[in-house]
N, C-alpha and C. Protein backbone atom coordinates (compact mmCIF):
# COMPACT_ATOMS: atom_id res chain seq x y z
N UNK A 1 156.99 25.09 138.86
CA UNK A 1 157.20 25.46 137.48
C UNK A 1 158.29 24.55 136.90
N UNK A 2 157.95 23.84 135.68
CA UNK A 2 158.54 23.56 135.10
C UNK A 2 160.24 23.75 134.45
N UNK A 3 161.64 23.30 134.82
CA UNK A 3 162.74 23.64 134.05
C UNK A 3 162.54 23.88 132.78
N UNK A 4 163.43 25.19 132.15
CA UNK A 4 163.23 25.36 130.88
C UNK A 4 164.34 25.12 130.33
N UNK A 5 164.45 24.04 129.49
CA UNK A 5 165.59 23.58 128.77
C UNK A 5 165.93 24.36 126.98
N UNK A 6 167.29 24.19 127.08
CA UNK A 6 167.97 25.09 125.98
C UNK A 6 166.90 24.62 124.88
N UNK A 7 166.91 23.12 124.76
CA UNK A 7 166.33 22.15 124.02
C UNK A 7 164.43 22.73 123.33
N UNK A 8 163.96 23.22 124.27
CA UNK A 8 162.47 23.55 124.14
C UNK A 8 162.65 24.78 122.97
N UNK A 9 162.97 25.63 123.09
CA UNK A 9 162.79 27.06 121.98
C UNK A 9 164.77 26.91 121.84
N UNK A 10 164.83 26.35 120.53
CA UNK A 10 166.54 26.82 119.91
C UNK A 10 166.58 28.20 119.12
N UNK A 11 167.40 28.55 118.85
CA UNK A 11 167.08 29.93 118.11
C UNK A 11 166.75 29.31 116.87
N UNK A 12 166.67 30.36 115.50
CA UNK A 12 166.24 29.78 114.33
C UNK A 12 167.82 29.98 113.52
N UNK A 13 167.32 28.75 112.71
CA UNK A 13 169.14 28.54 111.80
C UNK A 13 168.88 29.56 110.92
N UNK A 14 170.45 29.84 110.48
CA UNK A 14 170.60 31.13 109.91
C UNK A 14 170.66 30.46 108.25
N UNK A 15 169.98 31.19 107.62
CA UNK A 15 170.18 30.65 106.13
C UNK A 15 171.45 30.83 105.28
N UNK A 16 171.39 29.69 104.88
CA UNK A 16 172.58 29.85 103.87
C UNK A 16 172.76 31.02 102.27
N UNK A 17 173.77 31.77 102.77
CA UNK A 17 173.73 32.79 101.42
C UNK A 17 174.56 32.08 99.91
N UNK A 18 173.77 31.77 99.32
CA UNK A 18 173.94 31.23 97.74
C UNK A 18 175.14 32.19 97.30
N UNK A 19 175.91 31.18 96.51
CA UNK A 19 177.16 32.27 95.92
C UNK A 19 176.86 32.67 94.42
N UNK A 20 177.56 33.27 94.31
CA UNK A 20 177.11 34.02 93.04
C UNK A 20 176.75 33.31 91.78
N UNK A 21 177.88 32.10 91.75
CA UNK A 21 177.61 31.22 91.01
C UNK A 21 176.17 30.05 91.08
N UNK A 22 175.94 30.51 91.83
CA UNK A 22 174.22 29.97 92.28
C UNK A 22 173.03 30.54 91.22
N UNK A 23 173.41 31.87 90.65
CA UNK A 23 172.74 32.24 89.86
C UNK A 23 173.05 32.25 88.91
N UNK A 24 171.74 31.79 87.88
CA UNK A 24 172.47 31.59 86.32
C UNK A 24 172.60 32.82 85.36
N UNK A 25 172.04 34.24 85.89
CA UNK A 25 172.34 35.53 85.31
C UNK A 25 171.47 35.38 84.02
N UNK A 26 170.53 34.72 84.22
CA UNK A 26 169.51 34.68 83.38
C UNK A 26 168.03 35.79 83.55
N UNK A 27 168.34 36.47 84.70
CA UNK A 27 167.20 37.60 84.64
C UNK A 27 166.11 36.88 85.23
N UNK A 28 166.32 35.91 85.58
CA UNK A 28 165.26 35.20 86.90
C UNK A 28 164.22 36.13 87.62
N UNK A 29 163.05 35.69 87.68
CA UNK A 29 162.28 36.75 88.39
C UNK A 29 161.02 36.04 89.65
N UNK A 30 161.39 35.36 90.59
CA UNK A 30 162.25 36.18 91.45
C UNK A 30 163.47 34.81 91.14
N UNK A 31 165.14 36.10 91.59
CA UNK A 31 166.16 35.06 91.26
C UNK A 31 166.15 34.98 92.45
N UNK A 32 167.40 33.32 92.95
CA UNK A 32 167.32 33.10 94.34
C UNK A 32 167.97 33.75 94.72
N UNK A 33 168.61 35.07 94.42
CA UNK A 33 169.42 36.00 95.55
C UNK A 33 168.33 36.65 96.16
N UNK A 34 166.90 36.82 95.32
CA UNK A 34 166.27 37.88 95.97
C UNK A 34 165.60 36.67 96.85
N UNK A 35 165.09 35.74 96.40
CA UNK A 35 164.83 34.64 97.56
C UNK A 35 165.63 34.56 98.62
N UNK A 36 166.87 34.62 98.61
CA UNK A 36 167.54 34.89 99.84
C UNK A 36 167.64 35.97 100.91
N UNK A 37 167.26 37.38 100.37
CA UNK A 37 167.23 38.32 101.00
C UNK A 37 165.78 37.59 101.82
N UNK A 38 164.87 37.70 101.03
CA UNK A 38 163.29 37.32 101.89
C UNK A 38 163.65 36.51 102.66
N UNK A 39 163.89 35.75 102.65
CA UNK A 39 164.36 34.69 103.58
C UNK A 39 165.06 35.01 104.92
N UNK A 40 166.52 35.65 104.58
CA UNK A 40 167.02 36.51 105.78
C UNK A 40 166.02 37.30 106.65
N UNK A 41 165.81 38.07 105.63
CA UNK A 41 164.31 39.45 106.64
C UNK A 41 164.11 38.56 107.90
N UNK A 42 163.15 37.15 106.88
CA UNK A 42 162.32 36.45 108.07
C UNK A 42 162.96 35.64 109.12
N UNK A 43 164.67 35.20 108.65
CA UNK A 43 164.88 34.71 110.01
C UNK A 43 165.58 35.75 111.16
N UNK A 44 165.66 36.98 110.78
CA UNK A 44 166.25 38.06 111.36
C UNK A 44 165.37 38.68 112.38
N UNK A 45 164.01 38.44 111.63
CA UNK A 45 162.85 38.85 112.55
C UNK A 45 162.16 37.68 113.45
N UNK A 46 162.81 36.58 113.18
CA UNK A 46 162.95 35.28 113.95
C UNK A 46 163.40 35.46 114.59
N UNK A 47 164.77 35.49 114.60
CA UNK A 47 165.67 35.63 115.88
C UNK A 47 165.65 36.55 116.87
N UNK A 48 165.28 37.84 116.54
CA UNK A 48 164.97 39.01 117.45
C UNK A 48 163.98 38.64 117.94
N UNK A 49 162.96 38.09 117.64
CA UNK A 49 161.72 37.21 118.57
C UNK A 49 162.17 35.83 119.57
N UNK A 50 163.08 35.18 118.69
CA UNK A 50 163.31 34.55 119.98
C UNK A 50 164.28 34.75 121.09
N UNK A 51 165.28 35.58 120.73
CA UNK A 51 165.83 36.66 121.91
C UNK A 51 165.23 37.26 122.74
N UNK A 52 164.13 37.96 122.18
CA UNK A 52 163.18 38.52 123.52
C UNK A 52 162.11 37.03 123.98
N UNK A 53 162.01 36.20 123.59
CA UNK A 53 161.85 35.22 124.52
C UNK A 53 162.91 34.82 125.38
N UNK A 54 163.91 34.57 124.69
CA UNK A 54 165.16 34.55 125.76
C UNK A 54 164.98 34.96 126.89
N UNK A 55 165.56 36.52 126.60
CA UNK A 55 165.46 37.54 127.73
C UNK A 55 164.36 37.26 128.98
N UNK A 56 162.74 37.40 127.92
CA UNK A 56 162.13 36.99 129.18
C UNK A 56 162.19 35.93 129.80
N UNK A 57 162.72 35.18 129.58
CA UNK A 57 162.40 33.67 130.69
C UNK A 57 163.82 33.95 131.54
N UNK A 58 164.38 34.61 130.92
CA UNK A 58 165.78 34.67 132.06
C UNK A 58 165.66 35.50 132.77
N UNK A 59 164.16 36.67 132.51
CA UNK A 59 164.31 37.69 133.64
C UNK A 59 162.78 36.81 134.96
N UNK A 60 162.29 36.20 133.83
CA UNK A 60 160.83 35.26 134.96
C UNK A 60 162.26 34.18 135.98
N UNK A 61 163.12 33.85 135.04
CA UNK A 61 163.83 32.49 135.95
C UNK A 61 164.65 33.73 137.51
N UNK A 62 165.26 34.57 137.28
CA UNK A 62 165.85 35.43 138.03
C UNK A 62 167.14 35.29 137.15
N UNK A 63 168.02 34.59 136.00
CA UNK A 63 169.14 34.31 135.70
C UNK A 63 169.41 32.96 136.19
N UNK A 64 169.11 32.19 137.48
CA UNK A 64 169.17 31.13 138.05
C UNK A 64 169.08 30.05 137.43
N UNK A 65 169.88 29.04 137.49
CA UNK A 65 169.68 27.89 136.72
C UNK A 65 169.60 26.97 138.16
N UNK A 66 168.84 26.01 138.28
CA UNK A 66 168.51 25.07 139.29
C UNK A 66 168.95 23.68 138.85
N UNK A 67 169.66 23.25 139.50
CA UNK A 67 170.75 21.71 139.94
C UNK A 67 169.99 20.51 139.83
């Protein structure tokens, strides 16, 4: 079996939250704060997916890292 390097699955980058001044308070529909929430959701539900990939390959590896 193949080494599994950090490199193959990275977690997913966390998005950047827009400051307030990002919005022009113009009643935007959708404004990018709410674009930002959607956005979060999906990398939140990213990351908890690739954590339990994590997990499993560290419970298939035994924890063991090989030299």
């Amino acid at each position: 079996m193949p080494d599994i390097l950090p490199d193959d699955d990275p977690p997913p980058d966390q998005p950047v939250r827009p400051s307030k001044d990002d919005c022009c308070g113009g009643g935007c529909n959708p404004c990018i704060l709410d674009l930002y929430e959607e956005v979060l959701q999906r990398y939140e539900a990213e990351l908890l997916a690739w954590r339990e990939r994590k997990m499993k390959r560290e419970k298939d590896v035994g924890g063991c890292v090989s030299s």
